[in-house]
Protein backbone atom coordinates (compact mmCIF):
# COMPACT_ATOMS: atom_id res chain seq x y z
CA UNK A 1 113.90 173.75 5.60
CA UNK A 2 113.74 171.57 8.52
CA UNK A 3 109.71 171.28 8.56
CA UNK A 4 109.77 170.53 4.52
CA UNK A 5 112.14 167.41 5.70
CA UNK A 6 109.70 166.14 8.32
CA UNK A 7 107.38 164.77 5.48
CA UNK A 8 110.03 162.46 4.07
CA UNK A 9 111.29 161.24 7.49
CA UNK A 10 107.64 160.18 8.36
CA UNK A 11 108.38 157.03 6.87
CA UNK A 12 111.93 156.23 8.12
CA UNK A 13 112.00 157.58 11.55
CA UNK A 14 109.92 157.97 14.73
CA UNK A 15 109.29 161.72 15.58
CA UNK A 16 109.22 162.69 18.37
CA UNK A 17 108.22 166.28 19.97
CA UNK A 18 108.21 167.47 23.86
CA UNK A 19 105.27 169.81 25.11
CA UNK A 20 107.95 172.52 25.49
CA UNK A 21 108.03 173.01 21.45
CA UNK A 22 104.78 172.80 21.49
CA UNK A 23 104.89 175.41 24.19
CA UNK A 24 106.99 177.47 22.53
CA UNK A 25 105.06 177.45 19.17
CA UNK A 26 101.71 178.95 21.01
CA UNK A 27 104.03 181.39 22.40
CA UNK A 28 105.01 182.56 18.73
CA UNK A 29 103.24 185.81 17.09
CA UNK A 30 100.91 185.37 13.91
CA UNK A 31 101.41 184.43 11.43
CA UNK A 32 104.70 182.51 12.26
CA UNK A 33 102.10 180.25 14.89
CA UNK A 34 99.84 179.29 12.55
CA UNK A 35 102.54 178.48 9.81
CA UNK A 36 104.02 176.18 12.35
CA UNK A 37 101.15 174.12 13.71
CA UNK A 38 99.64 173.97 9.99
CA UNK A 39 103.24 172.12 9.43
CA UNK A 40 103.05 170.50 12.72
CA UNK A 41 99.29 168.75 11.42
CA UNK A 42 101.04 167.32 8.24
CA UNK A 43 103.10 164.99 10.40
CA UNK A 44 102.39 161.62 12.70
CA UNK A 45 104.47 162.51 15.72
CA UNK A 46 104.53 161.25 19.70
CA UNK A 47 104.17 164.24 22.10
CA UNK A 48 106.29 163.77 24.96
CA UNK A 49 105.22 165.09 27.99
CA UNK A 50 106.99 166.51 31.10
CA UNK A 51 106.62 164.17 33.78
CA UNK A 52 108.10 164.40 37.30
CA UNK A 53 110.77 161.91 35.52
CA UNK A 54 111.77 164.60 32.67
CA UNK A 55 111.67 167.44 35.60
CA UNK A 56 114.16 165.95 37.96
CA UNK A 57 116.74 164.67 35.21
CA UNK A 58 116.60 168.85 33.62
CA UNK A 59 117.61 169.86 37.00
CA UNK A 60 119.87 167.50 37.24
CA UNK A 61 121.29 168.92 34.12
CA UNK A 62 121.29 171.93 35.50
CA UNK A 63 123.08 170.92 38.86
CA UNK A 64 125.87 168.74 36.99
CA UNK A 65 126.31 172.09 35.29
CA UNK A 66 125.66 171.18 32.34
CA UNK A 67 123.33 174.18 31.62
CA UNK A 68 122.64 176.90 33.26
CA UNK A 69 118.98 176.98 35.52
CA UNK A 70 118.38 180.03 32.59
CA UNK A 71 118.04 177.00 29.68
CA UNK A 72 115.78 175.37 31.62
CA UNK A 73 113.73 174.89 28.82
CA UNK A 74 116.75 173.08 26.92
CA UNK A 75 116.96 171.07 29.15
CA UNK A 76 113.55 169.76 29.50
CA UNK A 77 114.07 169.22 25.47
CA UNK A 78 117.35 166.66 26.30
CA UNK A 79 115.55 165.30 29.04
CA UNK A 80 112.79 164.77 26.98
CA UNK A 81 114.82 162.66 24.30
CA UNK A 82 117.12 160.83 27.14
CA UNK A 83 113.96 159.60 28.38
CA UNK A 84 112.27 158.46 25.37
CA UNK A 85 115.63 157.13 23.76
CA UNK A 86 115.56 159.25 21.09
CA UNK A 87 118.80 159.06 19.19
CA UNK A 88 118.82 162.25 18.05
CA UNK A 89 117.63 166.11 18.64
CA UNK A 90 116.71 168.41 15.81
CA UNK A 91 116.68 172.08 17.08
């Protein structure tokens, strides 16, 4: 399981989440909420936050047609990582 992983990548890579996960995780029902953000508080990670920057480039996603304006959320993740330089995005 992905969060199980996150412990041994502490050491070897920079993690990275946006606001949107953790978003998404307060929007989750007990007890899957609480499982997550008690997984969440075993990691060091950077929260990325949605700036006017990571706004326009999702839209812009969304206007190259990338995605659809119904994934916004998506693509607030990828704009998220293109403007941090993440090299990679773990869904």
């Amino acid at each position: 399981m992905l969060w199980e992983k996150l412990s041994t990548f502490k050491n070897k890579y920079n993690i990275y989440l946006s606001e949107v996960t953790i978003r998404e995780i307060e929007n989750c029902s007990e007890p899957k909420r609480t499982q997550m953000i008690n997984e969440l508080n075993k990691i060091n990670y950077t929260l990325i936050l949605v700036d006017k920057e990571i706004e326009e480039l999702a839209y812009e996603i969304i206007k190259k047609g990338i995605l659809s304006e119904k994934h916004i959320e998506d693509c607030r993740h990828i704009a998220s990582a293109i403007v941090t330089k993440c090299d990679i995005i773990i869904s």
